[in-house]
PDB file of N, CA and C in Angstrom:
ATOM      1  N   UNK A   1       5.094 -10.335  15.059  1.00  0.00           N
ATOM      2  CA  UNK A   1       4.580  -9.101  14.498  1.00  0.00           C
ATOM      3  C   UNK A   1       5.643  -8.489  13.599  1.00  0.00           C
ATOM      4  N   UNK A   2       5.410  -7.214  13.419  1.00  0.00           N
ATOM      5  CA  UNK A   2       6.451  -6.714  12.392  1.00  0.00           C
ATOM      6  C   UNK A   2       7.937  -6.629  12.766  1.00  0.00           C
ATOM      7  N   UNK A   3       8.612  -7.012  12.166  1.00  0.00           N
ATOM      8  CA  UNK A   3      10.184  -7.131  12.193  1.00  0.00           C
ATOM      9  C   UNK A   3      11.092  -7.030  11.174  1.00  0.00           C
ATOM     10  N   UNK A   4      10.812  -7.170  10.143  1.00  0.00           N
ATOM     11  CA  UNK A   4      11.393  -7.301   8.870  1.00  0.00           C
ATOM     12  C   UNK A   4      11.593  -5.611   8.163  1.00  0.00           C
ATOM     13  N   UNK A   5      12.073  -6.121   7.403  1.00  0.00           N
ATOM     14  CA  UNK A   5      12.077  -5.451   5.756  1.00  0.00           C
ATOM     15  C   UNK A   5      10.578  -5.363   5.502  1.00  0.00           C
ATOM     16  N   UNK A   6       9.748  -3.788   5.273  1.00  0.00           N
ATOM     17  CA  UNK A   6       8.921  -3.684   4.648  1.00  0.00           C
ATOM     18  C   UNK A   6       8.956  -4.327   3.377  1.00  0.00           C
ATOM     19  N   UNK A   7       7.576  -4.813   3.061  1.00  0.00           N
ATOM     20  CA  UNK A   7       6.995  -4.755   1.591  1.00  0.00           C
ATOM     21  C   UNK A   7       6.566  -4.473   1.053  1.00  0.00           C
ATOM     22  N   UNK A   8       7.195  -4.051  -0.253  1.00  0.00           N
ATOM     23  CA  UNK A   8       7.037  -2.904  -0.969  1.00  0.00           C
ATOM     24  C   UNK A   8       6.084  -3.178  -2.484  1.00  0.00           C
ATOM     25  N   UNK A   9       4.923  -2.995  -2.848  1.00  0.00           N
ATOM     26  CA  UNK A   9       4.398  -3.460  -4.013  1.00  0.00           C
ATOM     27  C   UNK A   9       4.128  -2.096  -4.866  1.00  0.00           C
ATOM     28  N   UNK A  10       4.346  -2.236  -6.058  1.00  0.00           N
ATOM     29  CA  UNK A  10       4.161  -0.958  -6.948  1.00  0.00           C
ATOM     30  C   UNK A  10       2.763  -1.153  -7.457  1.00  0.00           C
ATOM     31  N   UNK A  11       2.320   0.009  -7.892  1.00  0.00           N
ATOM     32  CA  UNK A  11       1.154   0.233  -9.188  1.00  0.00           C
ATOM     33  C   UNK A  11       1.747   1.073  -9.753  1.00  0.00           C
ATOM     34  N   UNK A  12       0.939   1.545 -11.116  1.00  0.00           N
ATOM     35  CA  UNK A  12       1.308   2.428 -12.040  1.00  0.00           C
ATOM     36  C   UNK A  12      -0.268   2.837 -13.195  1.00  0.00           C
ATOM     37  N   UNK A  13      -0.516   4.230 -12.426  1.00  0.00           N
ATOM     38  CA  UNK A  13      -1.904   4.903 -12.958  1.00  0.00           C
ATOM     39  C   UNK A  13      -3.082   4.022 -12.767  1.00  0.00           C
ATOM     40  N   UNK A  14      -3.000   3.765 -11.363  1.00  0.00           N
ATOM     41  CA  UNK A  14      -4.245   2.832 -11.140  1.00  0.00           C
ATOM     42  C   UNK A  14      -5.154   3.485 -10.509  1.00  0.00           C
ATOM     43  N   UNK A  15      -6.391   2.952 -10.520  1.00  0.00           N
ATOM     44  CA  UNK A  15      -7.734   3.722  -9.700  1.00  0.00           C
ATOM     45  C   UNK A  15      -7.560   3.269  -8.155  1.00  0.00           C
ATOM     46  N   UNK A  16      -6.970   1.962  -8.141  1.00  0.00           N
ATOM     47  CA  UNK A  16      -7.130   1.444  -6.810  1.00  0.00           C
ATOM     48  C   UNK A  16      -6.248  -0.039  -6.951  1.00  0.00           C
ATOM     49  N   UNK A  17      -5.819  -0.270  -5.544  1.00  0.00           N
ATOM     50  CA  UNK A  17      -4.839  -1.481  -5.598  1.00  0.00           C
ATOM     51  C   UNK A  17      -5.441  -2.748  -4.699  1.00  0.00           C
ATOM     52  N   UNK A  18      -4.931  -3.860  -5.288  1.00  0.00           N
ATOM     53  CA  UNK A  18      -5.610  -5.106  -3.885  1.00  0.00           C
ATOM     54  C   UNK A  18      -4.139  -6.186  -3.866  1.00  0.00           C
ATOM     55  N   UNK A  19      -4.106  -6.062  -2.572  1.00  0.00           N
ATOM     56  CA  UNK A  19      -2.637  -6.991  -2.351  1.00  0.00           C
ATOM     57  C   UNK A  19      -3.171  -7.737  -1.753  1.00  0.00           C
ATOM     58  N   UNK A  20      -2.621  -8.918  -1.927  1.00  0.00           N
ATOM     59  CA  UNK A  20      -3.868 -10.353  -1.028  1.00  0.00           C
ATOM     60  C   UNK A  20      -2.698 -10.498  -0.583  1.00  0.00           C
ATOM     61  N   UNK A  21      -3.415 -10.717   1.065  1.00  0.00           N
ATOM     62  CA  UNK A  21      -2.468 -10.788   2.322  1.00  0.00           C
ATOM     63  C   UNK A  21      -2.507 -12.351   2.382  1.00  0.00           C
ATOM     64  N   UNK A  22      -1.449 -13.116   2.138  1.00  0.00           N
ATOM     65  CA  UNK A  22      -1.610 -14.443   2.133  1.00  0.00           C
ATOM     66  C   UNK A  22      -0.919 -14.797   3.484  1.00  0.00           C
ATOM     67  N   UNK A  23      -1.226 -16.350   3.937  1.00  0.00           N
ATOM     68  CA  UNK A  23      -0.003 -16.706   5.016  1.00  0.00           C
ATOM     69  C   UNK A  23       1.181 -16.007   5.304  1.00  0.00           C
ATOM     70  N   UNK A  24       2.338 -15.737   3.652  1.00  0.00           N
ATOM     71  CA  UNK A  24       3.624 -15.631   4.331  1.00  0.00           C
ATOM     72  C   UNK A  24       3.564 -13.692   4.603  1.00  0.00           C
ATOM     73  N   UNK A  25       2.581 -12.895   4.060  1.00  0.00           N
ATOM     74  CA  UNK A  25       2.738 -11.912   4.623  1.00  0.00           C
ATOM     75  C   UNK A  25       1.864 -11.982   6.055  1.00  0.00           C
ATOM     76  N   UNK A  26       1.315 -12.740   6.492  1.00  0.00           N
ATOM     77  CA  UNK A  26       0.282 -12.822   7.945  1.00  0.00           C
ATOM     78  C   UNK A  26       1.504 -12.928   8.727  1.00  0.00           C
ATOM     79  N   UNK A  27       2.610 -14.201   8.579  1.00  0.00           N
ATOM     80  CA  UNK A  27       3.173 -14.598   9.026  1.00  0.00           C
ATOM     81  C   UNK A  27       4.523 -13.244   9.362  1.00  0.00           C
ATOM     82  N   UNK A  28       4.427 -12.585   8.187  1.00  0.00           N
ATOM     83  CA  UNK A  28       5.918 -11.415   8.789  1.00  0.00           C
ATOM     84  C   UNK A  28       5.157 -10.408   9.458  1.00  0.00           C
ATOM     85  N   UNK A  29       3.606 -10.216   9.027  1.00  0.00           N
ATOM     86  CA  UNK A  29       3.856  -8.169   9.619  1.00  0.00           C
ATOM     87  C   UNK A  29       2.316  -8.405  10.620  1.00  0.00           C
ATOM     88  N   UNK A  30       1.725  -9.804  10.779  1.00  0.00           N
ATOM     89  CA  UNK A  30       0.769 -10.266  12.025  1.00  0.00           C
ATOM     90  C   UNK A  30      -0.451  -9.418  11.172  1.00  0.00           C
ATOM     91  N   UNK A  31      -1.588  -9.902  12.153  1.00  0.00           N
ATOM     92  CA  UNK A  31      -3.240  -9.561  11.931  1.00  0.00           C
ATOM     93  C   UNK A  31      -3.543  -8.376  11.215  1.00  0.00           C
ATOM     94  N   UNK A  32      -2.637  -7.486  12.045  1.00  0.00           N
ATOM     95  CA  UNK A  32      -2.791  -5.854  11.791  1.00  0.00           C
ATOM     96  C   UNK A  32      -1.724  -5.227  11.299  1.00  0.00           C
ATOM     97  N   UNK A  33      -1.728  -5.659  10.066  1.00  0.00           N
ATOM     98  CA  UNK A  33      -0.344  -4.697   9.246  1.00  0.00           C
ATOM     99  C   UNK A  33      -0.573  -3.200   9.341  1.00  0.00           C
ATOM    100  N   UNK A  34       0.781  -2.384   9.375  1.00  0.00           N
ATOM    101  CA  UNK A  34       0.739  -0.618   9.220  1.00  0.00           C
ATOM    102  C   UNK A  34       0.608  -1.088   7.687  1.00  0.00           C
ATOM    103  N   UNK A  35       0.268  -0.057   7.508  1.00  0.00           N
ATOM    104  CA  UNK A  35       0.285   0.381   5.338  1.00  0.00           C
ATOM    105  C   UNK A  35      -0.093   1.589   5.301  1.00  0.00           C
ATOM    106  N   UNK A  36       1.094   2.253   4.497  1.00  0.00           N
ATOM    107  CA  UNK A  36       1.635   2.986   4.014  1.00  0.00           C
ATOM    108  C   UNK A  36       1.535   3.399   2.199  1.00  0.00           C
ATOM    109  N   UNK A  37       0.411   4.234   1.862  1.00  0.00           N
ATOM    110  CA  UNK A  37       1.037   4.669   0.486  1.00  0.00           C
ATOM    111  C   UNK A  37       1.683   5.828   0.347  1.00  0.00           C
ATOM    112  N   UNK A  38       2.657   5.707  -0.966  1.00  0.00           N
ATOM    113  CA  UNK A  38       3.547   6.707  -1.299  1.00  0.00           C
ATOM    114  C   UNK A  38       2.968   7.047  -2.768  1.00  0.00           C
ATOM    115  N   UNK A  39       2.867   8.200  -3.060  1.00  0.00           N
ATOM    116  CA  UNK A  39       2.557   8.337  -4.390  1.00  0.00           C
ATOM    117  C   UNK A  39       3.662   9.405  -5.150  1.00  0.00           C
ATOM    118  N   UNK A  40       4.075   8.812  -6.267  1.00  0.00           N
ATOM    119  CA  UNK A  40       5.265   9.574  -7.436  1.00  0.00           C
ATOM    120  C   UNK A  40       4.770  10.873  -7.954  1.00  0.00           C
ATOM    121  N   UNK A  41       5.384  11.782  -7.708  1.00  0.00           N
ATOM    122  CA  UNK A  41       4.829  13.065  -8.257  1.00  0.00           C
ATOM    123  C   UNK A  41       5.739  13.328  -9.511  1.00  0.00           C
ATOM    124  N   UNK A  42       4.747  13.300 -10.334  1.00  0.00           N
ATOM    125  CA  UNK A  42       5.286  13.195 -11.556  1.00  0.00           C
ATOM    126  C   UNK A  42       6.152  14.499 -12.240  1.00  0.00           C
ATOM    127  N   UNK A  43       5.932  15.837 -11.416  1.00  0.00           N
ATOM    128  CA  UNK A  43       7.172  16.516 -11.912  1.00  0.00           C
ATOM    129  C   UNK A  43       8.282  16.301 -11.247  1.00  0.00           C
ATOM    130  N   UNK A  44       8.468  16.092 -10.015  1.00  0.00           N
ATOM    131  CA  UNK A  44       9.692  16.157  -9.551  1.00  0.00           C
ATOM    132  C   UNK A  44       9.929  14.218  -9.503  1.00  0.00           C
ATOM    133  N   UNK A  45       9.333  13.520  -9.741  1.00  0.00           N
ATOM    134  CA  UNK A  45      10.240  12.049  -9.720  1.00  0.00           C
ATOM    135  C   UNK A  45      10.071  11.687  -8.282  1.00  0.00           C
ATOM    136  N   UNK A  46       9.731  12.444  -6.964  1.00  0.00           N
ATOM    137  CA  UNK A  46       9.864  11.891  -5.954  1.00  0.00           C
ATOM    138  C   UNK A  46       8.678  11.406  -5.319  1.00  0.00           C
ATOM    139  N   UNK A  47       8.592  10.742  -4.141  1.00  0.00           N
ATOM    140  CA  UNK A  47       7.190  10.205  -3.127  1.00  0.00           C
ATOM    141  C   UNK A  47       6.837  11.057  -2.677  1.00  0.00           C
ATOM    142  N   UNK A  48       5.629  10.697  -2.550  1.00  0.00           N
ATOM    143  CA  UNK A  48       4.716  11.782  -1.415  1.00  0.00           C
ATOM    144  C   UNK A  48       3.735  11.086  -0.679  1.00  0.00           C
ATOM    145  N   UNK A  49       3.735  11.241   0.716  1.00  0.00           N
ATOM    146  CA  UNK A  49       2.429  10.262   0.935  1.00  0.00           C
ATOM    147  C   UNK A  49       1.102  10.761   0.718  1.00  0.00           C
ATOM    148  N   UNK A  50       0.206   9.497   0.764  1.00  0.00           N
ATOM    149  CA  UNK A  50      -0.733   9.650   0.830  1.00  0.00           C
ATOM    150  C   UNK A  50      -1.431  10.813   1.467  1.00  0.00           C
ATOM    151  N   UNK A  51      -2.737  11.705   1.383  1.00  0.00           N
ATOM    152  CA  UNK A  51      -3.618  12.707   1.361  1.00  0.00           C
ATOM    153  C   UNK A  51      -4.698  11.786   2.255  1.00  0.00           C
ATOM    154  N   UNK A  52      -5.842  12.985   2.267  1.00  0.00           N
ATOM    155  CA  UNK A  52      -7.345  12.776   2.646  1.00  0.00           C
ATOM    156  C   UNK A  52      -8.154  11.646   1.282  1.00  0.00           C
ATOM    157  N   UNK A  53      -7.523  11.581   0.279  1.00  0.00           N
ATOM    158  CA  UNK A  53      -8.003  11.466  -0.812  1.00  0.00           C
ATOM    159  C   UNK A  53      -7.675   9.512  -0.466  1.00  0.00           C
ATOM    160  N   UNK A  54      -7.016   9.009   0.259  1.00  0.00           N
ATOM    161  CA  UNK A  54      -7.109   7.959  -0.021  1.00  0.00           C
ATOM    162  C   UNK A  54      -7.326   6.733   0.947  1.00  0.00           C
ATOM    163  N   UNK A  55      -8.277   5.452   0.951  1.00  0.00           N
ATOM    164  CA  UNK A  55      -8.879   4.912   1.299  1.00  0.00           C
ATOM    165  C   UNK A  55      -8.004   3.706   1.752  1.00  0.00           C
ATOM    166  N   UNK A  56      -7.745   3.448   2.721  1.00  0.00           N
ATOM    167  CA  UNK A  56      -6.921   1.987   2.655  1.00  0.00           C
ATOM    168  C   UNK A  56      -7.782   1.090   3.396  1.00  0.00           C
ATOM    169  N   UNK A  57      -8.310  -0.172   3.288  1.00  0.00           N
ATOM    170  CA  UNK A  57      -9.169  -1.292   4.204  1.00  0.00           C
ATOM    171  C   UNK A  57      -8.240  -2.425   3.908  1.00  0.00           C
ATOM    172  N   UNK A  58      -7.850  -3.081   5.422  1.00  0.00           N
ATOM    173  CA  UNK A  58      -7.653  -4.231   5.469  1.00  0.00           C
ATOM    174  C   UNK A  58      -8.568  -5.191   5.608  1.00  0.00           C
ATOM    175  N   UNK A  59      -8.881  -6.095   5.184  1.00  0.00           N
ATOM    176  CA  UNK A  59     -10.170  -7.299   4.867  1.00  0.00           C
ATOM    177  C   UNK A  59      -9.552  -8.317   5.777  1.00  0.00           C
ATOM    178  N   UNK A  60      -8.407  -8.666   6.011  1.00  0.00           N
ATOM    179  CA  UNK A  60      -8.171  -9.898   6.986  1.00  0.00           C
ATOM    180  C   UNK A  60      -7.286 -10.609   5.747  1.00  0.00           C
ATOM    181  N   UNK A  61      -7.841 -10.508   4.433  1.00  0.00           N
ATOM    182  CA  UNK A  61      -7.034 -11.401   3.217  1.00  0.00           C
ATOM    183  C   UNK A  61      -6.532 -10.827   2.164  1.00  0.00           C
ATOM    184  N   UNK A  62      -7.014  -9.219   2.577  1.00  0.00           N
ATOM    185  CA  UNK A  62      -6.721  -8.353   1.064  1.00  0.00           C
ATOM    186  C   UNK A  62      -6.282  -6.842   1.631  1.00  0.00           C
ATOM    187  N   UNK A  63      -5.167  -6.246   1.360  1.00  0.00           N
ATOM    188  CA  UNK A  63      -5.390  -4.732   1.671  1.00  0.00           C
ATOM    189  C   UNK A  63      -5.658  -4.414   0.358  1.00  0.00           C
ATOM    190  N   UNK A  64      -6.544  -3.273   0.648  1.00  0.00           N
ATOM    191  CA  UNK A  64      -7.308  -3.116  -0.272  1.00  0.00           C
ATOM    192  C   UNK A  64      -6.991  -1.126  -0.272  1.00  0.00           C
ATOM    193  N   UNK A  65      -6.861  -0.541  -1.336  1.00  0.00           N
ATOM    194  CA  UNK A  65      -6.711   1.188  -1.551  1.00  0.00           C
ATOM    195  C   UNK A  65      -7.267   1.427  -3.113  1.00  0.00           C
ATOM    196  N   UNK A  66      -7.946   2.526  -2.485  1.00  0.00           N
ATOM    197  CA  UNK A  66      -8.495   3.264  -2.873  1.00  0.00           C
ATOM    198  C   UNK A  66      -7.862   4.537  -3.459  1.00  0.00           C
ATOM    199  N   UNK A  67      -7.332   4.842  -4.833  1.00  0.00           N
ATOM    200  CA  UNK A  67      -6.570   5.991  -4.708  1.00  0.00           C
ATOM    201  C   UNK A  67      -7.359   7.534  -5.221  1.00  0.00           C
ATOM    202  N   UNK A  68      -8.428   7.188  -5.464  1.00  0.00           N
ATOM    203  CA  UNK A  68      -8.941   8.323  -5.356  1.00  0.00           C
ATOM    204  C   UNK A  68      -8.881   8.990  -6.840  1.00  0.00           C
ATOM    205  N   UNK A  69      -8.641   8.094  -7.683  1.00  0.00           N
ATOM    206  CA  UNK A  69      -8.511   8.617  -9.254  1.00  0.00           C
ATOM    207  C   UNK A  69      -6.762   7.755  -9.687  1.00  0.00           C
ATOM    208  N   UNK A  70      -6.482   7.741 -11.243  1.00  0.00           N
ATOM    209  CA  UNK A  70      -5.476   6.454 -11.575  1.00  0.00           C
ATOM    210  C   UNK A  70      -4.379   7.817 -10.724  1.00  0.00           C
ATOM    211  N   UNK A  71      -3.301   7.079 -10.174  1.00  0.00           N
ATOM    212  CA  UNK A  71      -2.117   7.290  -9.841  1.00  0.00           C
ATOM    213  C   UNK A  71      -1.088   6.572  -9.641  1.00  0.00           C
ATOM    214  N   UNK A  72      -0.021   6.578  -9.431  1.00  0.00           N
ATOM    215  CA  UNK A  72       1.612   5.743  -9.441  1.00  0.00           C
ATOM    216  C   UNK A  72       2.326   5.657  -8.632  1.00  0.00           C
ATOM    217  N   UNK A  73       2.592   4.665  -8.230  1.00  0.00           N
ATOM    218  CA  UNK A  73       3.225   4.822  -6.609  1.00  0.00           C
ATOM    219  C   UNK A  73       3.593   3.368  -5.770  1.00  0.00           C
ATOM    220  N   UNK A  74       3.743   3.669  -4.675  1.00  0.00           N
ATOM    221  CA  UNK A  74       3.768   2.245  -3.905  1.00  0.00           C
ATOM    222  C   UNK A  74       2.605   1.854  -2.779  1.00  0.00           C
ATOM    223  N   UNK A  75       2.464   1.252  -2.474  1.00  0.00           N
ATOM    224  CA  UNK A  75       1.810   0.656  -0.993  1.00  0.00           C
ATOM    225  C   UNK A  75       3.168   0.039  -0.155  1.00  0.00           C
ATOM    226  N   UNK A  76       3.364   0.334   0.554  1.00  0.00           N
ATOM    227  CA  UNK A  76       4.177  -0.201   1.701  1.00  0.00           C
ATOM    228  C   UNK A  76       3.800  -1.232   2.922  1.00  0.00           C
ATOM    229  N   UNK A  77       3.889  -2.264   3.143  1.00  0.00           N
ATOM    230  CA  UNK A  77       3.763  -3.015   4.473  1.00  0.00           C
ATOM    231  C   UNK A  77       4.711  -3.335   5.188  1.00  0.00           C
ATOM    232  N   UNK A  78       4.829  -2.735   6.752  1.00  0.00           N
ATOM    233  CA  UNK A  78       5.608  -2.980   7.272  1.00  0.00           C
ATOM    234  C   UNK A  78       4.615  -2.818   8.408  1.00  0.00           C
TER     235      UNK A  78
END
């Protein structure tokens, strides 16, 4: 299960993100990954997490988010 170094994937002003969960991420963070978005607030430069506003589904092969209109930021798996 999870042990590692999160993984960290960016977007930039997207409506929504799809990270395909292949073998070698099955293999570090198991069946049921945590995920985590952070989103860049564009006056101050820093993260913020995610709100009510956003949708995350794991499919078994894809995490899949929803951001709720384009925004910039990360998804996190750990």
């Amino acid at each position: 299960m999870a042990c590692c170094t999160p993984a960290t994937f960016s977007f930039t002003n997207a409506a929504s993100s799809t990270i395909d969960y292949g073998p070698g991420l099955l293999a570090q963070y198991g069946s049921q990954p945590r995920v985590f978005v952070l989103y860049r607030d564009a006056d101050t430069g820093e993260y913020v997490v995610a709100s009510w506003f956003t949708r995350i589904e794991f499919t078994g092969s894809a995490v899949e988010v929803d951001h709720g209109g384009p925004q910039s930021g990360l998804v996190v798996i750990g």
